[in-house]
PDB file of N, CA and C in Angstrom:
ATOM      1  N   UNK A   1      16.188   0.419   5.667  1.00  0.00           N
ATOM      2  CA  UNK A   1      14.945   0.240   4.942  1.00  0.00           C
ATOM      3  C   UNK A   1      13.847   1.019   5.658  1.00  0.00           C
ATOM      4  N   UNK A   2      13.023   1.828   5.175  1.00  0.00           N
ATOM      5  CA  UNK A   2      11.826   2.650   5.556  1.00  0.00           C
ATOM      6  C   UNK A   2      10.533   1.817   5.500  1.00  0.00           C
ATOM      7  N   UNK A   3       9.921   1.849   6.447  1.00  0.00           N
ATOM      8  CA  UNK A   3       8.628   1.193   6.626  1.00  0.00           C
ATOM      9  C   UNK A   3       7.563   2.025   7.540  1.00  0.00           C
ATOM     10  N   UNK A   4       6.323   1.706   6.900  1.00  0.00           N
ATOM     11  CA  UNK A   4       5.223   2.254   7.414  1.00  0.00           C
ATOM     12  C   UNK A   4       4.565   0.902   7.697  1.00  0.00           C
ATOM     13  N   UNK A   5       4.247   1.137   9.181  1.00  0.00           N
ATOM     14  CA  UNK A   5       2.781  -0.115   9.406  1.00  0.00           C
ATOM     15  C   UNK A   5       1.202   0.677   9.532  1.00  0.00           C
ATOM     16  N   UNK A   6       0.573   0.536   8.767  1.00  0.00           N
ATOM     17  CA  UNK A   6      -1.036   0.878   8.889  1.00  0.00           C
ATOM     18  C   UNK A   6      -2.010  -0.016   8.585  1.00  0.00           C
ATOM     19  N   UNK A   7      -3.269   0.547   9.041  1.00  0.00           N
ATOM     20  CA  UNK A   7      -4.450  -0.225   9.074  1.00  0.00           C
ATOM     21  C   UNK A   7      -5.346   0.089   8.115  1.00  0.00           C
ATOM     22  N   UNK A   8      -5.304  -0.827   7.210  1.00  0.00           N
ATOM     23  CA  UNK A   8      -6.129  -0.731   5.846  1.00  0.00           C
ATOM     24  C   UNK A   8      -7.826  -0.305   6.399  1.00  0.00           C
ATOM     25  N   UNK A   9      -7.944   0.738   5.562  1.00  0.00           N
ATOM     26  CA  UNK A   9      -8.965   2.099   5.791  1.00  0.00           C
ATOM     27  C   UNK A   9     -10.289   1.814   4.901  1.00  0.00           C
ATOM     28  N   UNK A  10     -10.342   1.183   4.017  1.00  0.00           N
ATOM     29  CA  UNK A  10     -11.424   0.784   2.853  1.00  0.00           C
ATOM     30  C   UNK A  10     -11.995  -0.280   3.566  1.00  0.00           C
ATOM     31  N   UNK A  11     -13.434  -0.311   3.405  1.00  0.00           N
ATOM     32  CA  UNK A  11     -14.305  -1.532   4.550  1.00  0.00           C
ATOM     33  C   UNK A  11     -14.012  -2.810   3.924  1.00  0.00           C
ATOM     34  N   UNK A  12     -13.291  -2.829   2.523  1.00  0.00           N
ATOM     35  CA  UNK A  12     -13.888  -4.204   2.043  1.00  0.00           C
ATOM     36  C   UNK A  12     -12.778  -4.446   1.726  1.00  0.00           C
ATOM     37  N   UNK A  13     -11.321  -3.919   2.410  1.00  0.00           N
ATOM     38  CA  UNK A  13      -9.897  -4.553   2.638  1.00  0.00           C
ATOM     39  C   UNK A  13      -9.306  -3.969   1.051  1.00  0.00           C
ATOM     40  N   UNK A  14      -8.342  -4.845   0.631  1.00  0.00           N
ATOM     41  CA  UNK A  14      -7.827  -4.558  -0.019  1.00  0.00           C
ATOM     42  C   UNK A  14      -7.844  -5.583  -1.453  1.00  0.00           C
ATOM     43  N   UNK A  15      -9.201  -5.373  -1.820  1.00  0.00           N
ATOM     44  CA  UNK A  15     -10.104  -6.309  -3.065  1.00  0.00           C
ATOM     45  C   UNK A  15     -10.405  -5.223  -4.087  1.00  0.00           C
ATOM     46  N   UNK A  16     -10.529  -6.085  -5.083  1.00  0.00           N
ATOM     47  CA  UNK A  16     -11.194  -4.915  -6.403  1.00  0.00           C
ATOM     48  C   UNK A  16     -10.644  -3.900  -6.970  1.00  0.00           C
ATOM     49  N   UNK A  17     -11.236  -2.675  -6.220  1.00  0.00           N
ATOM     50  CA  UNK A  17     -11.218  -1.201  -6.749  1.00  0.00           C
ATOM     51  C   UNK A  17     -10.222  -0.961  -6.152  1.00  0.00           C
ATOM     52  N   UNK A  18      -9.896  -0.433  -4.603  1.00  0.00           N
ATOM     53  CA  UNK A  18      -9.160  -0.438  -3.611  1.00  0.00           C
ATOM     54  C   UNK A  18      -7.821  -0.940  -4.030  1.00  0.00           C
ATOM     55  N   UNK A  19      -7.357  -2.076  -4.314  1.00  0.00           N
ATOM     56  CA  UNK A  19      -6.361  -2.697  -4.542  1.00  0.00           C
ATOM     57  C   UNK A  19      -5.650  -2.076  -5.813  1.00  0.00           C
ATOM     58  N   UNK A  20      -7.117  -1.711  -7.070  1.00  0.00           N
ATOM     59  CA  UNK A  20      -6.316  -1.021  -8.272  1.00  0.00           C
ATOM     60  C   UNK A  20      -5.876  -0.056  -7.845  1.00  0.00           C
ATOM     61  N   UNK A  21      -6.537   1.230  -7.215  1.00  0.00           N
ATOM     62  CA  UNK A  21      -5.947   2.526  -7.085  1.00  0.00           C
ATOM     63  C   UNK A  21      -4.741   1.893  -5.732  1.00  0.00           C
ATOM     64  N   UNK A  22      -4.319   1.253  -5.418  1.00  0.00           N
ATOM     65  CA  UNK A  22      -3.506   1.172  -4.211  1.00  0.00           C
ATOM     66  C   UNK A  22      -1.907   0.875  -5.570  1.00  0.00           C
ATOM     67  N   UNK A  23      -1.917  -0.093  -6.437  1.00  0.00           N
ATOM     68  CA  UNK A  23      -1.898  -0.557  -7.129  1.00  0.00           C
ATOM     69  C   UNK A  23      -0.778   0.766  -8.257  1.00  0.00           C
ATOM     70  N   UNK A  24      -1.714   1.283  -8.649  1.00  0.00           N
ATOM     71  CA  UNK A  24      -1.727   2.541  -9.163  1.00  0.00           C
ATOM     72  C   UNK A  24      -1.030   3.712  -8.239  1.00  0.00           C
ATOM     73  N   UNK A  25      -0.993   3.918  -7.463  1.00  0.00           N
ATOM     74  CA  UNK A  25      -0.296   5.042  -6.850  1.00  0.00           C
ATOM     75  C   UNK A  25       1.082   4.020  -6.798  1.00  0.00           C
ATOM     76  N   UNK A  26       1.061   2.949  -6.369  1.00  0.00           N
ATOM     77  CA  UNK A  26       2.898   2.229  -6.046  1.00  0.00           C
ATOM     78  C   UNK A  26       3.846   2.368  -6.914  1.00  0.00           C
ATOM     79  N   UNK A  27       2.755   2.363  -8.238  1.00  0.00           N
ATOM     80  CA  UNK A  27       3.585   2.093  -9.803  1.00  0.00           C
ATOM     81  C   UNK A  27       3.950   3.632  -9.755  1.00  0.00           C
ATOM     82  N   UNK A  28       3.089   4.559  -9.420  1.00  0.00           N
ATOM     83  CA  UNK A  28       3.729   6.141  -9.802  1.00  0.00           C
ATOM     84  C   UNK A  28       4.473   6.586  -8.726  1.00  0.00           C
ATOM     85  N   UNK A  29       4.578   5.828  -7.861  1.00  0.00           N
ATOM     86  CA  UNK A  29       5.764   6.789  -6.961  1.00  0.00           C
ATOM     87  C   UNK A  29       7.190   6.357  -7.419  1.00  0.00           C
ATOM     88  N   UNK A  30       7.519   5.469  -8.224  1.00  0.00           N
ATOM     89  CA  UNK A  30       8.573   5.000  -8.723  1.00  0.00           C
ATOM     90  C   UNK A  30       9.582   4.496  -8.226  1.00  0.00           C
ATOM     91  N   UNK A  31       8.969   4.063  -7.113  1.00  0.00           N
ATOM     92  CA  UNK A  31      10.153   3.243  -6.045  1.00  0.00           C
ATOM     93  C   UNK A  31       9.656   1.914  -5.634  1.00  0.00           C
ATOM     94  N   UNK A  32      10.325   0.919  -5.828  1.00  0.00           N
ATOM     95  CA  UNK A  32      10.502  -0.014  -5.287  1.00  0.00           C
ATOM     96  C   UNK A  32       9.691  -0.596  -4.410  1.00  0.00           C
ATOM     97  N   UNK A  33       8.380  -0.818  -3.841  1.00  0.00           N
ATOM     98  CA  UNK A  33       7.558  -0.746  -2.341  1.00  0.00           C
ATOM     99  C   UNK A  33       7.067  -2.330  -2.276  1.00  0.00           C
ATOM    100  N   UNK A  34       7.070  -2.757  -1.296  1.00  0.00           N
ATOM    101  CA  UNK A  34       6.790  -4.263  -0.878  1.00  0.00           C
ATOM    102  C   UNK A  34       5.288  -3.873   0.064  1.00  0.00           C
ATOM    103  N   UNK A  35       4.420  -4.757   0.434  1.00  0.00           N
ATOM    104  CA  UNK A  35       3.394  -4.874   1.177  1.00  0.00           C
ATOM    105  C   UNK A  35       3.180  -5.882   1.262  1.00  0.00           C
ATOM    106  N   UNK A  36       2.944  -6.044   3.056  1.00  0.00           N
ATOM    107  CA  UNK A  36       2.810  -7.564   3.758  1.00  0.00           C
ATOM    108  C   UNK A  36       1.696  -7.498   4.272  1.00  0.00           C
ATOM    109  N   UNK A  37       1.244  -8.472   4.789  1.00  0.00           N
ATOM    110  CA  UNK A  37       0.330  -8.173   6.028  1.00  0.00           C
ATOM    111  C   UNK A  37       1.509  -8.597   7.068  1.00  0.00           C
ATOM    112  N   UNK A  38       0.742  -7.922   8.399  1.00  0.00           N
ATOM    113  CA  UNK A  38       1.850  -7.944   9.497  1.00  0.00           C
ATOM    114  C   UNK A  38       2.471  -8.762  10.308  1.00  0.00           C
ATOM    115  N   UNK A  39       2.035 -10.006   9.811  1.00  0.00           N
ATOM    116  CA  UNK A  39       3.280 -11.571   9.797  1.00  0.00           C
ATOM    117  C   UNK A  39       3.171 -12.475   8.688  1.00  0.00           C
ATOM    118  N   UNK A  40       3.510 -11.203   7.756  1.00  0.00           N
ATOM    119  CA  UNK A  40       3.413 -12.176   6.429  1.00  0.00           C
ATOM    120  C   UNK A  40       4.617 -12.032   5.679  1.00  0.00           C
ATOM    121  N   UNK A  41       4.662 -12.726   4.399  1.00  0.00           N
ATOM    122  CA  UNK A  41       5.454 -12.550   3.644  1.00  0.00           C
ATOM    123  C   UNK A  41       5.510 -11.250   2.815  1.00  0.00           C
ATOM    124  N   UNK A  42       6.460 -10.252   2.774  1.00  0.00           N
ATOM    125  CA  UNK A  42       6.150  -8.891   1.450  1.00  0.00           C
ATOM    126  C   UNK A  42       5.830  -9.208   0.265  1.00  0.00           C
ATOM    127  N   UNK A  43       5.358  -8.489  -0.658  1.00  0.00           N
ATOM    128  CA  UNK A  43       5.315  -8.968  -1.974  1.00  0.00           C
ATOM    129  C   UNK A  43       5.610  -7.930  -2.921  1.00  0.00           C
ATOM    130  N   UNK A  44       5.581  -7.598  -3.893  1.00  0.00           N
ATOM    131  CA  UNK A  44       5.439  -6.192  -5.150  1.00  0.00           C
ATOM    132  C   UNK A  44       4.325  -5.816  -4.758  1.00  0.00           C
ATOM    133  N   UNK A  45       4.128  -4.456  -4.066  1.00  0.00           N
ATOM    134  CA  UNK A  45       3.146  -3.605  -4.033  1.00  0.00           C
ATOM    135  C   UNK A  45       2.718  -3.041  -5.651  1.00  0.00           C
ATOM    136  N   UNK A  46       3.089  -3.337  -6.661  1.00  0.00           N
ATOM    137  CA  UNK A  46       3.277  -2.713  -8.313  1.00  0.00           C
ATOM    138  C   UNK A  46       2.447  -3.918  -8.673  1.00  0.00           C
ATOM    139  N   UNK A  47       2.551  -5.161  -7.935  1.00  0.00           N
ATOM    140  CA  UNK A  47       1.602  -6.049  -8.789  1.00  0.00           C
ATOM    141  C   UNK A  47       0.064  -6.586  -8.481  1.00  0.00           C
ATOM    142  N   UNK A  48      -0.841  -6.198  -9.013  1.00  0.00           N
ATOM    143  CA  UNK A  48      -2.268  -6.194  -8.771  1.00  0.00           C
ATOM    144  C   UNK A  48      -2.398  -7.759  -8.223  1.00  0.00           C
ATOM    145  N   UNK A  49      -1.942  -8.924  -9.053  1.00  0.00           N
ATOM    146  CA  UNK A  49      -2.535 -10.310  -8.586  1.00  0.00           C
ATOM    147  C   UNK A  49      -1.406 -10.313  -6.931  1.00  0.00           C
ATOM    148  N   UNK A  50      -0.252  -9.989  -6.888  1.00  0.00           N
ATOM    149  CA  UNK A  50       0.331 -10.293  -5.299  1.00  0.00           C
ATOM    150  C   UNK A  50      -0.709  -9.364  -4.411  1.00  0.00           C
ATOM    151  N   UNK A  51      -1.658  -7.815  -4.882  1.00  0.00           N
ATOM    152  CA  UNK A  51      -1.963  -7.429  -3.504  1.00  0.00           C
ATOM    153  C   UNK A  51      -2.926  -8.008  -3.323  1.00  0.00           C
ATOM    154  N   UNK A  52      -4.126  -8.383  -3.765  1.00  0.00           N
ATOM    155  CA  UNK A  52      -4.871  -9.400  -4.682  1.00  0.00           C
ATOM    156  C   UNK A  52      -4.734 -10.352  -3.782  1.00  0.00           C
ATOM    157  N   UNK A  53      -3.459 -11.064  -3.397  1.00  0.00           N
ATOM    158  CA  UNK A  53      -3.747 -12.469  -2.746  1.00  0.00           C
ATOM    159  C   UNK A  53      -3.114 -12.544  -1.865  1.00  0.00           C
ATOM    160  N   UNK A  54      -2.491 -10.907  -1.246  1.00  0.00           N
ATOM    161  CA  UNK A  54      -2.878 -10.824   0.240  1.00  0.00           C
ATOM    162  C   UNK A  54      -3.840 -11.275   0.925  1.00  0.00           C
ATOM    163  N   UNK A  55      -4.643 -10.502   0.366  1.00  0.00           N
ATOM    164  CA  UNK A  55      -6.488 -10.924   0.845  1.00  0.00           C
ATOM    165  C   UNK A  55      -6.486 -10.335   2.397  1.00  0.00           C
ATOM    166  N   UNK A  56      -5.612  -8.447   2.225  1.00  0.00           N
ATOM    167  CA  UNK A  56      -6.090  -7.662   3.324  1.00  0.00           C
ATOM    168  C   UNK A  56      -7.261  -7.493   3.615  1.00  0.00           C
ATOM    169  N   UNK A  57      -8.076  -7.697   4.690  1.00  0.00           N
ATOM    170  CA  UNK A  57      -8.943  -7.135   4.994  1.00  0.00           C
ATOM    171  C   UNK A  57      -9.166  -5.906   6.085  1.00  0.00           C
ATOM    172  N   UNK A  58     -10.450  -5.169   5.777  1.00  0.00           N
ATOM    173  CA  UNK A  58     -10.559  -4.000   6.665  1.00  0.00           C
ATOM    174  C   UNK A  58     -10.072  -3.768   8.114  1.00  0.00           C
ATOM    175  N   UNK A  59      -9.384  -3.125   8.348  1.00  0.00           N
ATOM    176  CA  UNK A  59      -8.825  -2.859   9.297  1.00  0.00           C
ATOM    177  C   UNK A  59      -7.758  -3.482   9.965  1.00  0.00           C
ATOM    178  N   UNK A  60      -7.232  -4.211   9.024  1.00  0.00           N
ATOM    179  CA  UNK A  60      -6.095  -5.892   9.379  1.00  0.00           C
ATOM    180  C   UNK A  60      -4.958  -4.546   9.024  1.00  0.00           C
ATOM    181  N   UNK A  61      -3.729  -4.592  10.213  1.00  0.00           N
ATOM    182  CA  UNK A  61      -2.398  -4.349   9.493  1.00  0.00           C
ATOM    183  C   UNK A  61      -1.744  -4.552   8.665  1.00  0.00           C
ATOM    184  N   UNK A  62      -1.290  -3.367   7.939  1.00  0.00           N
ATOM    185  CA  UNK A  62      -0.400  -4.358   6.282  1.00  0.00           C
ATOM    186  C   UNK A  62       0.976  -3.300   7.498  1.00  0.00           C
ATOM    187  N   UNK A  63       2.288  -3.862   6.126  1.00  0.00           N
ATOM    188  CA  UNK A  63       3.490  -2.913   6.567  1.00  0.00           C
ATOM    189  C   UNK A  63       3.773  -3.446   4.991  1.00  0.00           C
ATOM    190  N   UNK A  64       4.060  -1.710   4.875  1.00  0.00           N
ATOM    191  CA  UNK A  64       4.210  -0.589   3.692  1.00  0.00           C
ATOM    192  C   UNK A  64       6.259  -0.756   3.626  1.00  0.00           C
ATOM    193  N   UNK A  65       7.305  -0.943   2.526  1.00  0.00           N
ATOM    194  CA  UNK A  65       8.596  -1.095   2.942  1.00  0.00           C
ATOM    195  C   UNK A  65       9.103  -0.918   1.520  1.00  0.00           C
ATOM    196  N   UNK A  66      10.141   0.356   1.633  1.00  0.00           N
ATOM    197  CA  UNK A  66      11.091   0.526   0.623  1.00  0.00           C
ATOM    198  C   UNK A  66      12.283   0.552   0.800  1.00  0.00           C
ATOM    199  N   UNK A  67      13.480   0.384  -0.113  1.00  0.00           N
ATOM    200  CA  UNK A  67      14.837   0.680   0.218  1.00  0.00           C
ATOM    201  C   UNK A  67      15.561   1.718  -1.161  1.00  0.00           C
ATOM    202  N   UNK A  68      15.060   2.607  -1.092  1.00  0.00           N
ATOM    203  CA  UNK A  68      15.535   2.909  -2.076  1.00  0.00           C
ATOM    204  C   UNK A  68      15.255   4.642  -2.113  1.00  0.00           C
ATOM    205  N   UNK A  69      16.189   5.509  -3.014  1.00  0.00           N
ATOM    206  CA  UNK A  69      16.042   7.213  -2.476  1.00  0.00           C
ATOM    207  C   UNK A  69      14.501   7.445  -3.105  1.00  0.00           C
ATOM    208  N   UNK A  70      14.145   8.355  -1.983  1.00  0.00           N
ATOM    209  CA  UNK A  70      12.292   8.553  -2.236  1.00  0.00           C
ATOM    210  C   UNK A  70      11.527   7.874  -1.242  1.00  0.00           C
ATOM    211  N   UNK A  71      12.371   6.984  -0.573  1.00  0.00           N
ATOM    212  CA  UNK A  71      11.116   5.620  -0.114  1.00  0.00           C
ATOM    213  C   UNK A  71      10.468   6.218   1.045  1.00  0.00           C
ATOM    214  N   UNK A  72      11.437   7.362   1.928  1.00  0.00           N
ATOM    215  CA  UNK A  72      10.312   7.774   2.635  1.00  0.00           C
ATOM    216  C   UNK A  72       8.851   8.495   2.554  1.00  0.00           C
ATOM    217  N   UNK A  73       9.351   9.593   1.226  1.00  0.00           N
ATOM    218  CA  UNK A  73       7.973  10.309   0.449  1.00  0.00           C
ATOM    219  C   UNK A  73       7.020   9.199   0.091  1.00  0.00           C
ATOM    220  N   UNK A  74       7.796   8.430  -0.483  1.00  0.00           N
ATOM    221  CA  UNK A  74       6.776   7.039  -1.507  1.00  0.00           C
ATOM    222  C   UNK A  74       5.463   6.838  -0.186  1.00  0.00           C
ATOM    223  N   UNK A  75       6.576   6.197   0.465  1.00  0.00           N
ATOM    224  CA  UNK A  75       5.836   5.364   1.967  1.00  0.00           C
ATOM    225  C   UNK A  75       4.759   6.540   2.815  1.00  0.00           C
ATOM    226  N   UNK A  76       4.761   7.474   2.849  1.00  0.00           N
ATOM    227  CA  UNK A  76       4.017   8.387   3.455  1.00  0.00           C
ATOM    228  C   UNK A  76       2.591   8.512   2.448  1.00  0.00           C
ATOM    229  N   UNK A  77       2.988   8.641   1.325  1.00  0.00           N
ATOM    230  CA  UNK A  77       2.163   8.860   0.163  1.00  0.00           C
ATOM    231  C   UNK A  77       0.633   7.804   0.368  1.00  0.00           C
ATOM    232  N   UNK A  78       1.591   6.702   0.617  1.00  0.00           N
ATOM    233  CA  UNK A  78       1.033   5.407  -0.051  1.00  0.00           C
ATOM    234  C   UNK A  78       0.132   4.727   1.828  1.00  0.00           C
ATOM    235  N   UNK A  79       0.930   5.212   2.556  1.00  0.00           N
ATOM    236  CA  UNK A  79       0.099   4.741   3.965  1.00  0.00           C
ATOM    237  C   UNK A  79      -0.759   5.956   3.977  1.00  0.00           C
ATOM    238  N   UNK A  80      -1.222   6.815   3.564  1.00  0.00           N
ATOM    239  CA  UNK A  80      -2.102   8.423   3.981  1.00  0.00           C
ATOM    240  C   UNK A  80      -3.499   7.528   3.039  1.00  0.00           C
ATOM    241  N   UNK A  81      -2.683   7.105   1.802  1.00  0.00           N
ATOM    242  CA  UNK A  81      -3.940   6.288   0.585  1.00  0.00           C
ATOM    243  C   UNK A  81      -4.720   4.950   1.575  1.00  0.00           C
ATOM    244  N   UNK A  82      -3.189   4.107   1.756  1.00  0.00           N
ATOM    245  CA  UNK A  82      -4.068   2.868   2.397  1.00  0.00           C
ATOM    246  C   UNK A  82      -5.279   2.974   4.103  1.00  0.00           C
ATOM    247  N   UNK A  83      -4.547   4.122   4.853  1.00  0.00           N
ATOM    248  CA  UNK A  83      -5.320   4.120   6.042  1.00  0.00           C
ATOM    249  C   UNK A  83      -6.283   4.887   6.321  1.00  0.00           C
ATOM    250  N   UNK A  84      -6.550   5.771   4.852  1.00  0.00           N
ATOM    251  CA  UNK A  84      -7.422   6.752   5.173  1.00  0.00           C
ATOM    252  C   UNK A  84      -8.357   6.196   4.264  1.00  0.00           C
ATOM    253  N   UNK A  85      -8.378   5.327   3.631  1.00  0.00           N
ATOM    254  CA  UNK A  85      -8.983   4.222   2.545  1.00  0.00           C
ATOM    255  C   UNK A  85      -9.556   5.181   1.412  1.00  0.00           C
ATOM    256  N   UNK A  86      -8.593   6.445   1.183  1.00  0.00           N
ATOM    257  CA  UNK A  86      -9.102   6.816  -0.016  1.00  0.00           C
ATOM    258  C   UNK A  86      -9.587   6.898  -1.644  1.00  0.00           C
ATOM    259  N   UNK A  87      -9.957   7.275  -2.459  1.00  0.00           N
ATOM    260  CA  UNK A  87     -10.516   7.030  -3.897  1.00  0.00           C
ATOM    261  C   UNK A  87      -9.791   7.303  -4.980  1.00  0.00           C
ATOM    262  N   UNK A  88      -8.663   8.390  -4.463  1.00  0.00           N
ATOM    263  CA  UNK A  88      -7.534   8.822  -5.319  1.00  0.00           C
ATOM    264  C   UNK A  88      -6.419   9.156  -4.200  1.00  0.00           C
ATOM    265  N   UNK A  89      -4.976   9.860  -4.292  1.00  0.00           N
ATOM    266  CA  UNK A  89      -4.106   9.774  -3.828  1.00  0.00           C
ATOM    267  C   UNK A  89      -4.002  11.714  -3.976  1.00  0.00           C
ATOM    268  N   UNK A  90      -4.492  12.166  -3.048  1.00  0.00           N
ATOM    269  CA  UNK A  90      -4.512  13.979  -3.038  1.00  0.00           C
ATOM    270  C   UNK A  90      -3.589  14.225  -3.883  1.00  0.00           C
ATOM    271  N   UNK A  91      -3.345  15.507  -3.865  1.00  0.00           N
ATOM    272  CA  UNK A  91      -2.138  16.260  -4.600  1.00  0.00           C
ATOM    273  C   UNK A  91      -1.240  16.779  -3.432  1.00  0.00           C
ATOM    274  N   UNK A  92      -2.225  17.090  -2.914  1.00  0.00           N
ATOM    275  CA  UNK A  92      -1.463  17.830  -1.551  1.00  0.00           C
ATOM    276  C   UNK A  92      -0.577  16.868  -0.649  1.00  0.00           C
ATOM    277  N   UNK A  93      -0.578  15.697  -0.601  1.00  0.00           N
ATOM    278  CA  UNK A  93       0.748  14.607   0.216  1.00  0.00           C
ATOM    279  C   UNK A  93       1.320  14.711  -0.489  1.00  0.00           C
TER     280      UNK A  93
END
């Protein structure tokens, strides 16, 4: 299983806006991706109310986890979005 651990990059964690576009990139990489916080339970990174009630906050560790072909691209994709707390997901990763 492939996993990324990073530190959520958006000041106001992983609420709202943040969570949709986080949300939104999981569903388009088309793999499988779980997100915990880092002694927590995983959940569907694809589903808005599980990241939602994480209730990451800024700068708290999540860990990013797929099993499936792609999951390392997925997982790179998707920790570059969560730790750099960006607004969209480049073209260029």
């Amino acid at each position: 299983m492939a996993e990324r651990r990073v530190n959520v990059g958006w000041a106001e964690g992983l609420h709202a806006r943040p969570a949709s576009i986080f949300v939104r990139a999981a569903t388009a990489t088309g793999v499988p991706v779980t997100i915990a916080k880092a002694d927590g339970s995983p959940v569907n990174a694809a589903s808005m109310l599980a990241v939602l009630g994480l209730g990451a906050q800024g700068g708290e560790e999540i860990v990013l986890a797929a099993d499936a072909e792609g999951a390392d691209a997925a997982l790179d994709r998707l920790a570059k979005l969560v730790s750099e707390g960006l607004e969209e997901l480049p073209e260029t990763v």
